[in-house]
Protein backbone atom coordinates (compact mmCIF):
# COMPACT_ATOMS: atom_id res chain seq x y z
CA UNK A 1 184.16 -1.80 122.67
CA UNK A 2 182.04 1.32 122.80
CA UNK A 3 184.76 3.62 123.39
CA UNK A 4 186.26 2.50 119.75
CA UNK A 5 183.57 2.83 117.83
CA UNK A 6 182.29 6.18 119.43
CA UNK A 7 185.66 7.48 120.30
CA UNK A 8 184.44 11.41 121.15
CA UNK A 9 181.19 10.02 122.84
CA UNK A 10 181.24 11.01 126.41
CA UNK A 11 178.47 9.00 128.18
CA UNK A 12 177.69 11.33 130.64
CA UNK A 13 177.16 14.25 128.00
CA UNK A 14 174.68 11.84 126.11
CA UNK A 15 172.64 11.10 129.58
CA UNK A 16 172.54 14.87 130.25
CA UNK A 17 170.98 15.97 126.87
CA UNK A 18 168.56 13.05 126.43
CA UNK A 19 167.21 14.15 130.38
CA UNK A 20 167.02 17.71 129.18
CA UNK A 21 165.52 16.94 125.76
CA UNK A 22 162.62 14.75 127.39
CA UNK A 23 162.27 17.51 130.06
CA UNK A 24 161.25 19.83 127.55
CA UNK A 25 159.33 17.57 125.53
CA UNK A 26 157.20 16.64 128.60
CA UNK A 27 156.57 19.98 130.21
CA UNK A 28 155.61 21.35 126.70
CA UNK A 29 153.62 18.49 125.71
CA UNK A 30 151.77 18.26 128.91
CA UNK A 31 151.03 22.96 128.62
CA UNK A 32 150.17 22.42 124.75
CA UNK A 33 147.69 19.57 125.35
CA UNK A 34 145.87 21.93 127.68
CA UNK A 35 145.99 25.12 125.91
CA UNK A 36 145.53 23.24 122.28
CA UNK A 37 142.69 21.39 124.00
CA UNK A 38 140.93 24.41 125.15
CA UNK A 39 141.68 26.78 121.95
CA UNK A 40 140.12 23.59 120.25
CA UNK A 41 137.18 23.39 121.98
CA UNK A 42 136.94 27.44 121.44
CA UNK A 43 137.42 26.73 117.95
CA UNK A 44 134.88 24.16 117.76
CA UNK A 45 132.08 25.83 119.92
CA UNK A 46 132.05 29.15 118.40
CA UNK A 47 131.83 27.55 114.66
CA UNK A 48 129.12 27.87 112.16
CA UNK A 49 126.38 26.17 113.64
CA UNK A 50 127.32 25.34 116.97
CA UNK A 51 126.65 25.95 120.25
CA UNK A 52 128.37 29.08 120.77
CA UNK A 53 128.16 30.30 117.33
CA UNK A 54 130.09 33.87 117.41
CA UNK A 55 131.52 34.70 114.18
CA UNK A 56 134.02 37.17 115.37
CA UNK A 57 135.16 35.17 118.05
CA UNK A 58 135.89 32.14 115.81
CA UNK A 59 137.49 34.16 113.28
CA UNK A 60 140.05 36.33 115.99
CA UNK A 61 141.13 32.86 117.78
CA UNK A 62 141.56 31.52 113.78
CA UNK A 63 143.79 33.88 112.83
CA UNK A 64 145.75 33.80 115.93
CA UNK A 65 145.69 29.99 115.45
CA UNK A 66 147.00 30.15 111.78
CA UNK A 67 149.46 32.82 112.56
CA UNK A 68 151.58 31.09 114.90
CA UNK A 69 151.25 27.32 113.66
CA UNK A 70 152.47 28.94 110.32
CA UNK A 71 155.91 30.64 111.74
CA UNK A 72 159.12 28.87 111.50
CA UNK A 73 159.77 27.62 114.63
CA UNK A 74 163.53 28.69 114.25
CA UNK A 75 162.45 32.24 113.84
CA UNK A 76 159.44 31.93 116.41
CA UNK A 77 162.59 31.48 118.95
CA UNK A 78 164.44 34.33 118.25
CA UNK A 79 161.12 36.54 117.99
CA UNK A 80 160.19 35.32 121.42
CA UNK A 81 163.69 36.46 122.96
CA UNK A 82 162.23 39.37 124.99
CA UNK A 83 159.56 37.52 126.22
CA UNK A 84 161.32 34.42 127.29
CA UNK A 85 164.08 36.40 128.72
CA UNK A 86 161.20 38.56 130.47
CA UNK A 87 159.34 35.27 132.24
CA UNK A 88 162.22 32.91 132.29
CA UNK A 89 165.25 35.39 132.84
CA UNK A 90 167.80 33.91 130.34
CA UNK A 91 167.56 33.09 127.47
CA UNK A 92 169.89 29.81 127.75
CA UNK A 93 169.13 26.56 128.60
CA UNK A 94 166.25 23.87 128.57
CA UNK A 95 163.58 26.33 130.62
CA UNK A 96 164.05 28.77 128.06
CA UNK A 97 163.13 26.97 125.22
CA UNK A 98 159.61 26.37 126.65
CA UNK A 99 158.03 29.59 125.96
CA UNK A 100 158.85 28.87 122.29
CA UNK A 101 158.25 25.20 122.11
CA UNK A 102 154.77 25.71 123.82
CA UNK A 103 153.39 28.84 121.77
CA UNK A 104 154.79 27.01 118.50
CA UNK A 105 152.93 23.69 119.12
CA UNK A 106 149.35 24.74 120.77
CA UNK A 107 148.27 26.15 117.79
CA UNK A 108 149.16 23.35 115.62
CA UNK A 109 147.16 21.03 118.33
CA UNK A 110 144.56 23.57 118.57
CA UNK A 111 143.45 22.64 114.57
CA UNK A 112 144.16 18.98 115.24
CA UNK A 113 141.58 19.30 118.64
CA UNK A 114 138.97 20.94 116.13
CA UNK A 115 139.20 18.20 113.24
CA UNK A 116 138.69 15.60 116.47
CA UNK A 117 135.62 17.29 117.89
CA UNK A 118 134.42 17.48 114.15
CA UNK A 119 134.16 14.17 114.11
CA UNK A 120 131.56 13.62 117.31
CA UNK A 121 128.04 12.56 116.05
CA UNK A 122 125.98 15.52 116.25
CA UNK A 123 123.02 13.01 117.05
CA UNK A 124 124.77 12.91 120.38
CA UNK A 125 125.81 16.11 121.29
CA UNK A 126 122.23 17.63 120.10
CA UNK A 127 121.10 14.30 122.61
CA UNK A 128 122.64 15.39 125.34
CA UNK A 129 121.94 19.55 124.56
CA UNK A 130 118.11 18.45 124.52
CA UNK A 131 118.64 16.81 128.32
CA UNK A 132 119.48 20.13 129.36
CA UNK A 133 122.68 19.06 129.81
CA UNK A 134 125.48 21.93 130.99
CA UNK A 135 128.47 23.08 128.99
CA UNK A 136 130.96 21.28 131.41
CA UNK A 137 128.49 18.11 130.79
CA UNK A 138 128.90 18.10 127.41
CA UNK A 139 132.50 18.49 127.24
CA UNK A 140 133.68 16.47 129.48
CA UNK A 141 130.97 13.59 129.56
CA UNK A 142 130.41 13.75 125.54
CA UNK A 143 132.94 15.75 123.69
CA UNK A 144 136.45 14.83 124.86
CA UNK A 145 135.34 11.14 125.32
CA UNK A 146 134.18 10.50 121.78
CA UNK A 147 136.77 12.50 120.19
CA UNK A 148 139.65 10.62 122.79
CA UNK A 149 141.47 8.53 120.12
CA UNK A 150 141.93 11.56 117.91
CA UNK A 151 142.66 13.66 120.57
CA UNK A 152 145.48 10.77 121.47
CA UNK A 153 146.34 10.46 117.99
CA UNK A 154 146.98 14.14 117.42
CA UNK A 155 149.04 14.60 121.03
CA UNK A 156 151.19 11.50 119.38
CA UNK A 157 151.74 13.85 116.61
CA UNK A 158 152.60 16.94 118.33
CA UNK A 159 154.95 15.62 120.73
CA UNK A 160 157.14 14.18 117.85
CA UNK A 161 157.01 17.82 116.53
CA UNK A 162 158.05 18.83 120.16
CA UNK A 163 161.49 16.71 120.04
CA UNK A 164 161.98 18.04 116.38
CA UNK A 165 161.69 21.48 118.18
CA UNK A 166 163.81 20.88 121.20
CA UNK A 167 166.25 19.79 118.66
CA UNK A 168 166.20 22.67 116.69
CA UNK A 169 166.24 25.10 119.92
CA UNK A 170 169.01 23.20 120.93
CA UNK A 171 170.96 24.34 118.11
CA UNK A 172 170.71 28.06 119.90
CA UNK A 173 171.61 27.21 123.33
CA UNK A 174 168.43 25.39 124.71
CA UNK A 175 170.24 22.09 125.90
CA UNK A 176 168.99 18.34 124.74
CA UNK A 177 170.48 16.50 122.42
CA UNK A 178 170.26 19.20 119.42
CA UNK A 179 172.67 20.75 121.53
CA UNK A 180 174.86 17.97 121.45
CA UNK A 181 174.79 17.26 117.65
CA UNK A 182 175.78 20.82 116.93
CA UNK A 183 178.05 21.91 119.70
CA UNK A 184 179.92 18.26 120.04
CA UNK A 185 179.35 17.03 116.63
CA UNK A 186 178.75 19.34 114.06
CA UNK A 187 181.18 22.24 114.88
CA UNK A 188 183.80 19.76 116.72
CA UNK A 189 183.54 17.60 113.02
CA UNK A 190 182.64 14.43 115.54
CA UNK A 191 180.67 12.71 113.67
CA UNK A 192 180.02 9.88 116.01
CA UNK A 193 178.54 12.07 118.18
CA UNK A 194 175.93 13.76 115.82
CA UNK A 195 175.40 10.19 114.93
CA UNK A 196 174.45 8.82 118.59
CA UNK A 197 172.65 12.04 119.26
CA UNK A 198 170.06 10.92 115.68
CA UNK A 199 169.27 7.23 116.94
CA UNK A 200 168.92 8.56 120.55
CA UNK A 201 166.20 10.98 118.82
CA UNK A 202 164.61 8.64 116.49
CA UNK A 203 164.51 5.84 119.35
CA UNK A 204 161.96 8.70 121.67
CA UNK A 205 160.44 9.34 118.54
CA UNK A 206 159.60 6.18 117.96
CA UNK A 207 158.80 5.43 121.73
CA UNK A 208 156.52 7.88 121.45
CA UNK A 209 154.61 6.42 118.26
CA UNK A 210 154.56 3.53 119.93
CA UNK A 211 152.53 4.65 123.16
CA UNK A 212 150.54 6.81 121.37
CA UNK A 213 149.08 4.05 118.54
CA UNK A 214 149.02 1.55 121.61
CA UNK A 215 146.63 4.38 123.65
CA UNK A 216 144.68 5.39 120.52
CA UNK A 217 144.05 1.54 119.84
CA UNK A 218 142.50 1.19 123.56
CA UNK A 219 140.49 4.15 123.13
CA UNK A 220 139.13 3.35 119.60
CA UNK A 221 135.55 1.38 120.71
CA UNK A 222 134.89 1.51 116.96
């Protein structure tokens, strides 16, 4: 019954690119969470009026922030060929759309880590400052708890973003199931491929949503 309605579908193709699509997604998600989460608390802790106030500092890691969250990810990847293809030695493949995929989505978790540790009371944080409390203390007894279900909230986010990218970088040669909509569908005119390749991408999508409402909903003591 399949086989008529998705006559150029070949099952094994479709198993292969969703694997290699949530490989990237995970191993990107799980390097932008911690570099996002530590240029966010960078962010946050050299700021105006806070611990580590250092207007320079705060103003370099900014720009570099803004910079890269604000480049096309379709041109990030091609301006990142001599550096993937230095550290990853191709330039093919689901490996080498990491480089891309991570340096394209930190920064944009980066601003979303700062808006979450905006939100801590400062009644607390100046609290547990006054106890003498050390840096490590505060951020990982204070800081990351309180902010949690934003910090959950804005992961959810980012890893959608991350399967829009692999998709995209799979239009180049990067593998997943952008691969398959383009090189199986699109240029082959199969449109019952391009169309099984969507819903298999909106159905992680939405998996993802899912989870990450579900975690944010646990974490929210509010």
């Amino acid at each position: 019954m399949a086989d008529s309605f998705f006559p150029h579908l070949k099952w094994e193709q479709l198993f292969a690119a969703t694997q290699e699509t949530l490989y990237m997604t995970a191993l990107s998600g799980i390097a932008t969470f911690i570099l996002g989460l530590i240029l966010g608390l960078a962010l946050f802790l050299t700021a105006k009026g806070s611990l580590f106030q250092n207007r320079t500092l705060y103003s370099v890691i900014s720009i570099v922030v803004n910079v890269f969250r604000s480049i096309p990810f379709i041109i990030l990847i091609v301006l990142l060929i001599p550096f993937t293809k230095t550290i990853i030695g191709t330039i093919l493949g689901a490996n080498a759309a990491l480089p891309a995929l991570i340096v394209g989505a930190a920064p944009f978790y980066a601003r979303l880590v700062e808006i979450a540790l905006r939100e801590v009371d400062k009644g607390v944080i100046e609290a547990t400052r006054s106890m003498g409390a050390r840096l490590s203390t505060l951020i990982f007894r204070v800081l990351i708890p309180e902010s949690s279900p934003a910090l959950v909230s804005g992961i959810t986010v980012t890893l959608i973003a991350l399967v829009s990218y692999s998709a995209m970088a799979g239009v180049i040669g990067a593998g997943g199931l952008g691969n398959l909509a383009y090189l199986e569908g699109f240029q082959r005119n199969h449109n019952d491929v391009t169309l099984v390749a969507t819903v298999t991408i909106l159905v992680i999508v939405f998996i993802i949503q899912f989870a990450g409402d579900a975690l944010t909903k646990y974490l929210d003591k509010r």
